[in-house]
Every structure is written in C-alpha cells, then in structure tokens.
Protein backbone atom coordinates (compact mmCIF):
# COMPACT_ATOMS: atom_id res chain seq x y z
CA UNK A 1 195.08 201.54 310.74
CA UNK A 2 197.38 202.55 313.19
CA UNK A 3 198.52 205.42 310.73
CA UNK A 4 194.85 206.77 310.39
CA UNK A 5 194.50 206.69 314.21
CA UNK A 6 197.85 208.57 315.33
CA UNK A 7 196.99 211.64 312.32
CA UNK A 8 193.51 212.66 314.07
CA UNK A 9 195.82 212.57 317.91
CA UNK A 10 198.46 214.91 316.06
CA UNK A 11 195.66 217.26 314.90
CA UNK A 12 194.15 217.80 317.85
CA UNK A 13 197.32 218.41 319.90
CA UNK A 14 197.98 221.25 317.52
CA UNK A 15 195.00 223.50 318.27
CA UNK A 16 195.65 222.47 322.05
CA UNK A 17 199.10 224.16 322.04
CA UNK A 18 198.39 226.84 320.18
CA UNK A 19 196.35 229.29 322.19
CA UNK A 20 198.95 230.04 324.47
CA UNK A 21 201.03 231.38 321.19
CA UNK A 22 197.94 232.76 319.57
CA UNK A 23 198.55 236.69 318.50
CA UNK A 24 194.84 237.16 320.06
CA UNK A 25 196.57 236.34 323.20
CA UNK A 26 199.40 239.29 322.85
CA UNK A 27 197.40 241.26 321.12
CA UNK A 28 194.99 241.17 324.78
CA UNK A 29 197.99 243.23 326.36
CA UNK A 30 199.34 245.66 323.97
CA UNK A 31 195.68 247.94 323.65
CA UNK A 32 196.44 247.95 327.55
CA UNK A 33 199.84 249.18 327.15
CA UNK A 34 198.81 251.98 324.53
CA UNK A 35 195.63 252.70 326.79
CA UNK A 36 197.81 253.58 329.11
CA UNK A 37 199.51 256.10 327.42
CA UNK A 38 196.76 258.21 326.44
CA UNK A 39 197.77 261.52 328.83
CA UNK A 40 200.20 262.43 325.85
CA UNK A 41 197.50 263.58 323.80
CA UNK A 42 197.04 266.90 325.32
CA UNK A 43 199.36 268.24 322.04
CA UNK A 44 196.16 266.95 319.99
CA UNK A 45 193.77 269.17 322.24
CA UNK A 46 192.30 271.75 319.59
CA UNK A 47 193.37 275.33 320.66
CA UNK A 48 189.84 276.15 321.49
CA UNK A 49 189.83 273.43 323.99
CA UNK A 50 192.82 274.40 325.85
CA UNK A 51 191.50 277.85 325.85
CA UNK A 52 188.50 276.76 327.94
CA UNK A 53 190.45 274.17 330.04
CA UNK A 54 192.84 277.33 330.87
CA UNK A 55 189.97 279.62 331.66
CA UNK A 56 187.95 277.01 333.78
CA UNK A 57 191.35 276.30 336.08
CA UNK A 58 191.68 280.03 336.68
CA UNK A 59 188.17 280.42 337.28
CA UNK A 60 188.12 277.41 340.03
CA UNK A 61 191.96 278.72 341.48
CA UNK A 62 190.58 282.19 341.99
CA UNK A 63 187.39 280.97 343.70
CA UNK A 64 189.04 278.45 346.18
CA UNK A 65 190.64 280.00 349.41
CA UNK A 66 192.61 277.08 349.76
CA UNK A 67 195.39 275.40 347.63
CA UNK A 68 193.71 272.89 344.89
CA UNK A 69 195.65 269.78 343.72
CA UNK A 70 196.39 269.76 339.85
CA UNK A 71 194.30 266.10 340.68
CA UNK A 72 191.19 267.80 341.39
CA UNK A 73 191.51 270.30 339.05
CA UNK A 74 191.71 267.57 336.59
CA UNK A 75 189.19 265.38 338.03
CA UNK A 76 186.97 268.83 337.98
CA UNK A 77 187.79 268.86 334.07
CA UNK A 78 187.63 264.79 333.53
CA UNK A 79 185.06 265.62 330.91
CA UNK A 80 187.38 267.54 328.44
CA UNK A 81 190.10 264.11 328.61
CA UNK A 82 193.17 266.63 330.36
CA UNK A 83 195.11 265.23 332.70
CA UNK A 84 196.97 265.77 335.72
CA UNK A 85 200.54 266.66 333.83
CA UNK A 86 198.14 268.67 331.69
CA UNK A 87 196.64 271.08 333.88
CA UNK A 88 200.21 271.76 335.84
CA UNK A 89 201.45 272.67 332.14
CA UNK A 90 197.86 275.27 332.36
CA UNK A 91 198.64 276.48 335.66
CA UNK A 92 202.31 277.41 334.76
CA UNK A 93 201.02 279.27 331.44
CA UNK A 94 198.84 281.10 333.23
CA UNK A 95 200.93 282.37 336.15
CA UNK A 96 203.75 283.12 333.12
CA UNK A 97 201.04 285.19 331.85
CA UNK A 98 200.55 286.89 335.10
CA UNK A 99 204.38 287.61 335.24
CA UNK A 100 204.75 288.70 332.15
CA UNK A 101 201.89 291.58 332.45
CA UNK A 102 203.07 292.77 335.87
CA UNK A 103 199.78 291.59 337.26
CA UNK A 104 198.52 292.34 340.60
CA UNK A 105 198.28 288.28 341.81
CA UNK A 106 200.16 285.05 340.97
CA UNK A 107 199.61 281.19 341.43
CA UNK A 108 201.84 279.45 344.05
CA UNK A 109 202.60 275.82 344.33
CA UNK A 110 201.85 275.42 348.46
CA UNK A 111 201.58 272.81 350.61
CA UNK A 112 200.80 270.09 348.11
CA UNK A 113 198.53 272.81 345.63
CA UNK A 114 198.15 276.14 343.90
CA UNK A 115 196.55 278.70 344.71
CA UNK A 116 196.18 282.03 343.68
CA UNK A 117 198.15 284.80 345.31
CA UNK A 118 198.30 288.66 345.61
CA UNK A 119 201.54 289.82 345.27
CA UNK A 120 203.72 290.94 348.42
CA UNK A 121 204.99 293.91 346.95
CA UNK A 122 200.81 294.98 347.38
CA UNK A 123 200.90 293.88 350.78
CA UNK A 124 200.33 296.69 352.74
CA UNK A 125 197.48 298.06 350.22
CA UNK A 126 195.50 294.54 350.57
CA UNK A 127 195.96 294.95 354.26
CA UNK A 128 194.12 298.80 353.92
CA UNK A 129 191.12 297.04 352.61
CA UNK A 130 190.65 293.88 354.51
CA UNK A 131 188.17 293.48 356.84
CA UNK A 132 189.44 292.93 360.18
CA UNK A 133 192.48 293.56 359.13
CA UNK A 134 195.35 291.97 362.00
CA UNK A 135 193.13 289.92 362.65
CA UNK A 136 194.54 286.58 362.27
CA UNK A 137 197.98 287.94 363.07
CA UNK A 138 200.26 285.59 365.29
CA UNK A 139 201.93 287.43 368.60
CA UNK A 140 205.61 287.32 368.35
CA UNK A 141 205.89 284.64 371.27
CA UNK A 142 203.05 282.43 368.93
CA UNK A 143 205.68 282.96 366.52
CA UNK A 144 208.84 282.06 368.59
CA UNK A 145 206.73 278.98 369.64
CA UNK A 146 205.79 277.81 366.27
CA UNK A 147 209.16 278.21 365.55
CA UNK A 148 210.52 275.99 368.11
CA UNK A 149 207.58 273.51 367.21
CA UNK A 150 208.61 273.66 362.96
CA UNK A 151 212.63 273.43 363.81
CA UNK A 152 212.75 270.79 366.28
CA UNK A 153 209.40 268.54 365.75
CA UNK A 154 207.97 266.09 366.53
CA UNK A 155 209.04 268.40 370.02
CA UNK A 156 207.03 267.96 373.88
CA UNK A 157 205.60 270.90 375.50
CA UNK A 158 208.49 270.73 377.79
CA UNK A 159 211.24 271.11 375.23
CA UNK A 160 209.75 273.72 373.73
CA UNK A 161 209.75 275.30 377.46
CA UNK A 162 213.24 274.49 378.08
CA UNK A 163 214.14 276.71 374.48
CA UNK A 164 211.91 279.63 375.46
CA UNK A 165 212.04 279.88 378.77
CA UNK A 166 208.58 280.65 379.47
CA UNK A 167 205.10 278.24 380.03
CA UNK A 168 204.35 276.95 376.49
CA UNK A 169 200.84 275.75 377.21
CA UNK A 170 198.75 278.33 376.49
CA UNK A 171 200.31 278.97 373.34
CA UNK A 172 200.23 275.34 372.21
CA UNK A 173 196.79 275.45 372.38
CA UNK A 174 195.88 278.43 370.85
CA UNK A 175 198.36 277.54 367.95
CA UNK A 176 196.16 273.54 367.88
CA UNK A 177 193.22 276.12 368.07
CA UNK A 178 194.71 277.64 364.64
CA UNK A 179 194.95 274.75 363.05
CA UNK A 180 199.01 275.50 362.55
CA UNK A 181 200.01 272.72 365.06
CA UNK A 182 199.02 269.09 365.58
CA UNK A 183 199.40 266.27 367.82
CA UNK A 184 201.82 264.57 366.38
CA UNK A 185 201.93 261.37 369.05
CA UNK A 186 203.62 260.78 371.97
CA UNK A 187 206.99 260.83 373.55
CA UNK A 188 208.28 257.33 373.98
CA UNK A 189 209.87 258.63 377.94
CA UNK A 190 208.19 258.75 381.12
CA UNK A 191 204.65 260.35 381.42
CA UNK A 192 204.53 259.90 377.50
CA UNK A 193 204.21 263.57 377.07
CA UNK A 194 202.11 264.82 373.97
CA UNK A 195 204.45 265.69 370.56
CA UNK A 196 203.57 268.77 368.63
CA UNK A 197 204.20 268.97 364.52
CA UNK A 198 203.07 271.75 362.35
CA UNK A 199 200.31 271.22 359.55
CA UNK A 200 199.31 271.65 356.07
CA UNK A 201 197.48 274.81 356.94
CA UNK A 202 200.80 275.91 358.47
CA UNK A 203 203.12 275.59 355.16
CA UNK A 204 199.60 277.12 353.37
CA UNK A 205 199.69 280.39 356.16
CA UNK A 206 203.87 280.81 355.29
CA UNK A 207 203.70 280.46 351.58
CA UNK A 208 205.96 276.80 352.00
CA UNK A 209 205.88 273.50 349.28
CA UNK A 210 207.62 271.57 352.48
CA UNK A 211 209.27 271.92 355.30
CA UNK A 212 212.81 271.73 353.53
CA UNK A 213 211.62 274.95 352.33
CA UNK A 214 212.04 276.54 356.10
CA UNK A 215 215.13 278.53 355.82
CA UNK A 216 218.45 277.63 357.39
CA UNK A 217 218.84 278.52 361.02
CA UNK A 218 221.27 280.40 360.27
CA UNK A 219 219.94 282.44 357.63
CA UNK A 220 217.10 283.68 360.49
CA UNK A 221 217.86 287.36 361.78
CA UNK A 222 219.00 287.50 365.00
CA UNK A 223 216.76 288.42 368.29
C-alpha cells in the first residue's frame, strides 16, 4: 500500500516541475528576440518598392522648409515596413545621385535632419530671384553678438557686453525675436541675470549638425 500511494505523489511532482523547463516557455522569448530584428529586411524590399520609398522621401524633403528626421520620414512611410536605418540609406542614395549629376540642390544632414539644399556655388543666382531678397539678413553686430552668444554660452547679457563693448540688449532681443537665441536659464550670481544659448533654428540658418561643428576660433578671419 504504501508503494501504490508514494507512485501517484511522484507523478504529480513531475508535471509540477516541469513548466518552468518546458520549451513552450523558451520558445515565449526567442519570436521576441527575432521580432526584434526585423529592420534587416530592407535587402528583401522588391526593387519596385524601394523605388517608391526613394521617390516618396524626396518628394516629402523637397516640400518641407525645415529639416525632417529620418524618424518621421519613416513613420510617414510605416506602411511600406522601412525603417529608420532604411530611409538614411535612401536619403544618402539620393543626394549621391544628386552629386553625381552635378545637380543644382543637395540633401544636408542639419540640426538633427535633412533637408534639401541649393547649392552655394548658385548662391548669388537664388538670391536674384528671391522675393525680398536680404531680407532675413543678420547686421554684422547681430552677427558679432550671436557669435559671442554660440562661443561662450550659456553667456549673460553683460558678458556679452563686456566682449563687444557696446549695449547688447537690443540685439538680444531681436536675435530671441529670430528664433536664433534662447533663454537658456539663469546665472547662479547676484541679480540672477538671464543666460542666452543658440537654437535648433540657429545650427538650421548656418548649415551646422552641432555645435562642435562651429569652427575653431582660430580658424575665424580676423576683424
């Protein structure tokens, strides 16, 4: 009796430790693990695809007047399956195309996007035909205070004073008015003066990735 009794125990303590071991259980985590490698399979992408995926990112670069992340262009295309990685790979093809035919515009990566670009060597015959032309030109003391404000910030009002020489104020404003300069906090002195740092549309308005892509101070021409 005592034999019969302990064989049913044993049997059920089997099942009980089993789960835990079952391949059901690993085999819960691997389709997770290959799921997340799907943005490889741009290769499989049939050529026609691409073709429209290429087409469709030019089409939304050359309409946008301000830089688009490859995320959004991606997210605009989340239909066709491309991803991120894929539509930098697009944009890159495309502006090698533009190279390569001695085209008129490019695509630049700026401030965190691309956008699409005339050329500077047709800078002056763009200018010819703009409307307004000058228009949203920067004075060459805007300039020399942006300058102070991109080199030295977060920077007060008064330092940037105390480099020029002249009443910053008016400028300040007219560069927050611009959009190129923020308020970037304040000063942890007395007074807790107001700290100015350049913006997004600023490295979009100089053609910059980053800041680190300022040039050297002493690579600037001299006054």
């Amino acid at each position: 009796m005592p034999d019969d009794e302990t064989k049913p125990d044993d049997e059920q303590q089997v099942p009980e430790a089993e789960p835990p071991a079952s391949p059901e259980a690993g085999e819960a985590v691997q389709p997770e693990a290959e799921d997340a490698k799907p943005k490889k399979p741009a290769k499989e992408f049939p050529p026609e695809a691409l073709a429209l995926c290429k087409s469709a990112v030019e089409a939304m670069l050359f309409s946008s007047p301000e830089p688009v992340t490859s995320r959004k262009l991606a997210e605009a295309l989340s239909d066709t399956g491309i991803d991120a990685r894929g539509v930098r790979k697009l944009v890159r093809a495309l502006a090698d195309e533009y190279e390569q035919s001695s085209r008129g515009f490019t695509i630049e990566e700026i401030a965190g996007g691309f956008q699409m670009l005339t050329r500077l060597d047709y800078a002056e015959y763009v200018a010819a035909v703009q409307v307004g032309g000058g228009g949203g030109r920067l004075s060459q003391a805007a300039l020399e205070t942006l300058a102070v404000v991109a080199y030295r910030q977060p920077v007060t009002r008064a330092d940037v004073e105390a480099i020029r020489g002249v009443q910053a104020g008016p400028l300040l404003r007219s560069l927050l008015h611009k959009g190129l300069v923020k308020i970037a906090g304040r000063a942890e002195v007395l007074g807790r003066p107001l700290l100015y740092g350049t913006t997004r549309r600023f490295l979009k308005h100089f053609g910059l990735k980053s800041l680190n892509e300022l040039p050297k101070v002493e690579e600037l021409p001299k006054p």
